[in-house]
C-alpha atoms as a PDB file:
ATOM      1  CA  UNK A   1     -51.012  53.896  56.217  1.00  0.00           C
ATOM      2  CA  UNK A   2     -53.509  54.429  52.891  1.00  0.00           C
ATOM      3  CA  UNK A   3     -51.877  54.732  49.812  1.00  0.00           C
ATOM      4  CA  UNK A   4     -51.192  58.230  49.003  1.00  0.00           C
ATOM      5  CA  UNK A   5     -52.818  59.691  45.358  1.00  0.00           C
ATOM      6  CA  UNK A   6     -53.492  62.751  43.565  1.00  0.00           C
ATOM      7  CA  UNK A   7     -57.019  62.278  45.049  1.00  0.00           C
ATOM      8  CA  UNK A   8     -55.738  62.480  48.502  1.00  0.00           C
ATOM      9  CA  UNK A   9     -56.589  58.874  50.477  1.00  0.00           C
ATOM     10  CA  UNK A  10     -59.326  58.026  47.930  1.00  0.00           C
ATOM     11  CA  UNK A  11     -57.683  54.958  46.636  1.00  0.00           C
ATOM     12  CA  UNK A  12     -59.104  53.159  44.306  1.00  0.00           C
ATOM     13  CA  UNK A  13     -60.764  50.646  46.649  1.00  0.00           C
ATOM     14  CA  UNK A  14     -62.099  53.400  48.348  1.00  0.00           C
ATOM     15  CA  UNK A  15     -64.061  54.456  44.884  1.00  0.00           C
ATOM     16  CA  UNK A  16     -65.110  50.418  44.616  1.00  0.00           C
ATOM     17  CA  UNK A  17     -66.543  50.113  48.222  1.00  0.00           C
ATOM     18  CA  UNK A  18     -68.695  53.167  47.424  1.00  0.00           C
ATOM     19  CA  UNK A  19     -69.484  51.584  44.042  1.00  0.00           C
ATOM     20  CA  UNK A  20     -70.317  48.218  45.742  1.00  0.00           C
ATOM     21  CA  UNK A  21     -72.832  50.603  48.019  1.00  0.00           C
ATOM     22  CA  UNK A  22     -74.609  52.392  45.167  1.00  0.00           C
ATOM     23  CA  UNK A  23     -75.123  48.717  43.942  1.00  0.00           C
ATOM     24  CA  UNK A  24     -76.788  47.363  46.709  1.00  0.00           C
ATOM     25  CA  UNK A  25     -78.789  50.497  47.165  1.00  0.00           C
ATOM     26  CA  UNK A  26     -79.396  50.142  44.232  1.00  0.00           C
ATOM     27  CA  UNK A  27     -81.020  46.387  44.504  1.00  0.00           C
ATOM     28  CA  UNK A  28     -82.959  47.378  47.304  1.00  0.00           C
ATOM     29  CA  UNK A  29     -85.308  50.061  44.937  1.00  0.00           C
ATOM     30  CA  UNK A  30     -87.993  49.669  43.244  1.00  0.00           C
ATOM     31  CA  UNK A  31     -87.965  52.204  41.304  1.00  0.00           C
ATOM     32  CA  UNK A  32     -86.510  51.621  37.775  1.00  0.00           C
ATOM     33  CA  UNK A  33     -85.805  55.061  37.563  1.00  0.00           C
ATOM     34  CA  UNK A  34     -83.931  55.741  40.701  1.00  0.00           C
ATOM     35  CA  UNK A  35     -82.244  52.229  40.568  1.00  0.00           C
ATOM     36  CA  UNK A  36     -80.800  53.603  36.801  1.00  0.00           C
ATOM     37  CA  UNK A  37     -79.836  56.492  38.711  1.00  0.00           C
ATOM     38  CA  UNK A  38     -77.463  54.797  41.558  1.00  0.00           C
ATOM     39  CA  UNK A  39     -76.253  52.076  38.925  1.00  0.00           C
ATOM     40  CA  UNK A  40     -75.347  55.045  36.649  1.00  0.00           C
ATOM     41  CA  UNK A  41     -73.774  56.489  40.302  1.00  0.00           C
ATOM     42  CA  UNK A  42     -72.140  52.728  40.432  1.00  0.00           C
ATOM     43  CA  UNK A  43     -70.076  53.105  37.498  1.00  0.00           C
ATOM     44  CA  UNK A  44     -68.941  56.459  38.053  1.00  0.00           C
ATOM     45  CA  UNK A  45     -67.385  55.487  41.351  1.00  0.00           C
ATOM     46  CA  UNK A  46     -66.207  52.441  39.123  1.00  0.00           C
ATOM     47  CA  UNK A  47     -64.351  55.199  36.659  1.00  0.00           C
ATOM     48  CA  UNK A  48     -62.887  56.784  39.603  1.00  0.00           C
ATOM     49  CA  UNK A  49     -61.120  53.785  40.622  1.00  0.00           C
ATOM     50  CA  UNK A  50     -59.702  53.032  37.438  1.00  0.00           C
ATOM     51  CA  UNK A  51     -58.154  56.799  37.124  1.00  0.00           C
ATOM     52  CA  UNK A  52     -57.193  56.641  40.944  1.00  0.00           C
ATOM     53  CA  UNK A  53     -55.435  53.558  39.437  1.00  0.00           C
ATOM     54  CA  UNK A  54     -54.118  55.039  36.272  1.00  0.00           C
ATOM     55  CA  UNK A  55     -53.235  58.356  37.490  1.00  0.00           C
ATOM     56  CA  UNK A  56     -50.798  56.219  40.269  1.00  0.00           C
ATOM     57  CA  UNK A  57     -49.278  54.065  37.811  1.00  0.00           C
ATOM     58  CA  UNK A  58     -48.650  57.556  35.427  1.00  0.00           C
ATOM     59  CA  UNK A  59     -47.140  59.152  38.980  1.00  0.00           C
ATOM     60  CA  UNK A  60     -44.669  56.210  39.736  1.00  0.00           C
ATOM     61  CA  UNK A  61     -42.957  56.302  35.811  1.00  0.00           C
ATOM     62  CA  UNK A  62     -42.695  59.911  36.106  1.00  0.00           C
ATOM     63  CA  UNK A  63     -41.085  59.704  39.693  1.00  0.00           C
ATOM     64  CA  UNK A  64     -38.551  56.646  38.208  1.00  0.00           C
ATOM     65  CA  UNK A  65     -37.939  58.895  35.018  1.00  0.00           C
ATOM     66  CA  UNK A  66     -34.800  60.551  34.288  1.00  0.00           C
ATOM     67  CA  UNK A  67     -34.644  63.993  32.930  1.00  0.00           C
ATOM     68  CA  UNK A  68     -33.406  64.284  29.075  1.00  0.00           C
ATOM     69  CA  UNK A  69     -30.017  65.988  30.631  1.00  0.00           C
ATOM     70  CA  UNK A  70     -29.300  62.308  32.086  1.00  0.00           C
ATOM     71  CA  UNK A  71     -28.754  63.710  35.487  1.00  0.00           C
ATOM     72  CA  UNK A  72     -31.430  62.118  38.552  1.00  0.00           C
ATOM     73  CA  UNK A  73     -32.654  64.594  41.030  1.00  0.00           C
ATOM     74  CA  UNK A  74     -29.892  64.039  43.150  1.00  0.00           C
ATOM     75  CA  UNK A  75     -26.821  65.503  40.958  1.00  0.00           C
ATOM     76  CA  UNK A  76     -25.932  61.879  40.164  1.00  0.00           C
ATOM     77  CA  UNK A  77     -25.241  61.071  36.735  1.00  0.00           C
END
């Protein structure tokens, strides 16, 4: 099963496959104008992946945290 994130199943390869896309679309232009476009596309799918990423990693140390009154979700102390 895909890795579950605040962006649903859009995991951070997800965002890099599309990146990798927008590159080669990229490539195949001729157009320096549209080719800035999808590179400029590229590297926003590239930032998605890399807040997909950090958003996860921010997710899993709150979910591990304890709450300041030292009791865990479960009543344990």
């Amino acid at each position: 099963m895909a890795q579950r994130t605040p962006y649903g199943d859009r995991t951070p390869e997800y965002w890099r496959a599309h990146a990798e896309e927008a590159r080669a679309r990229a490539d195949e232009m001729c157009d320096p104008e549209g080719k800035t476009v999808m590179l400029h596309v590229a590297s926003l799918y590239d930032d998605m992946a890399v807040r997909v990423e950090r958003e996860a990693r921010y997710s899993t140390i709150l979910s591990h945290s304890v709450p300041r009154d030292g009791k865990k979700a479960d009543g344990e102390q």
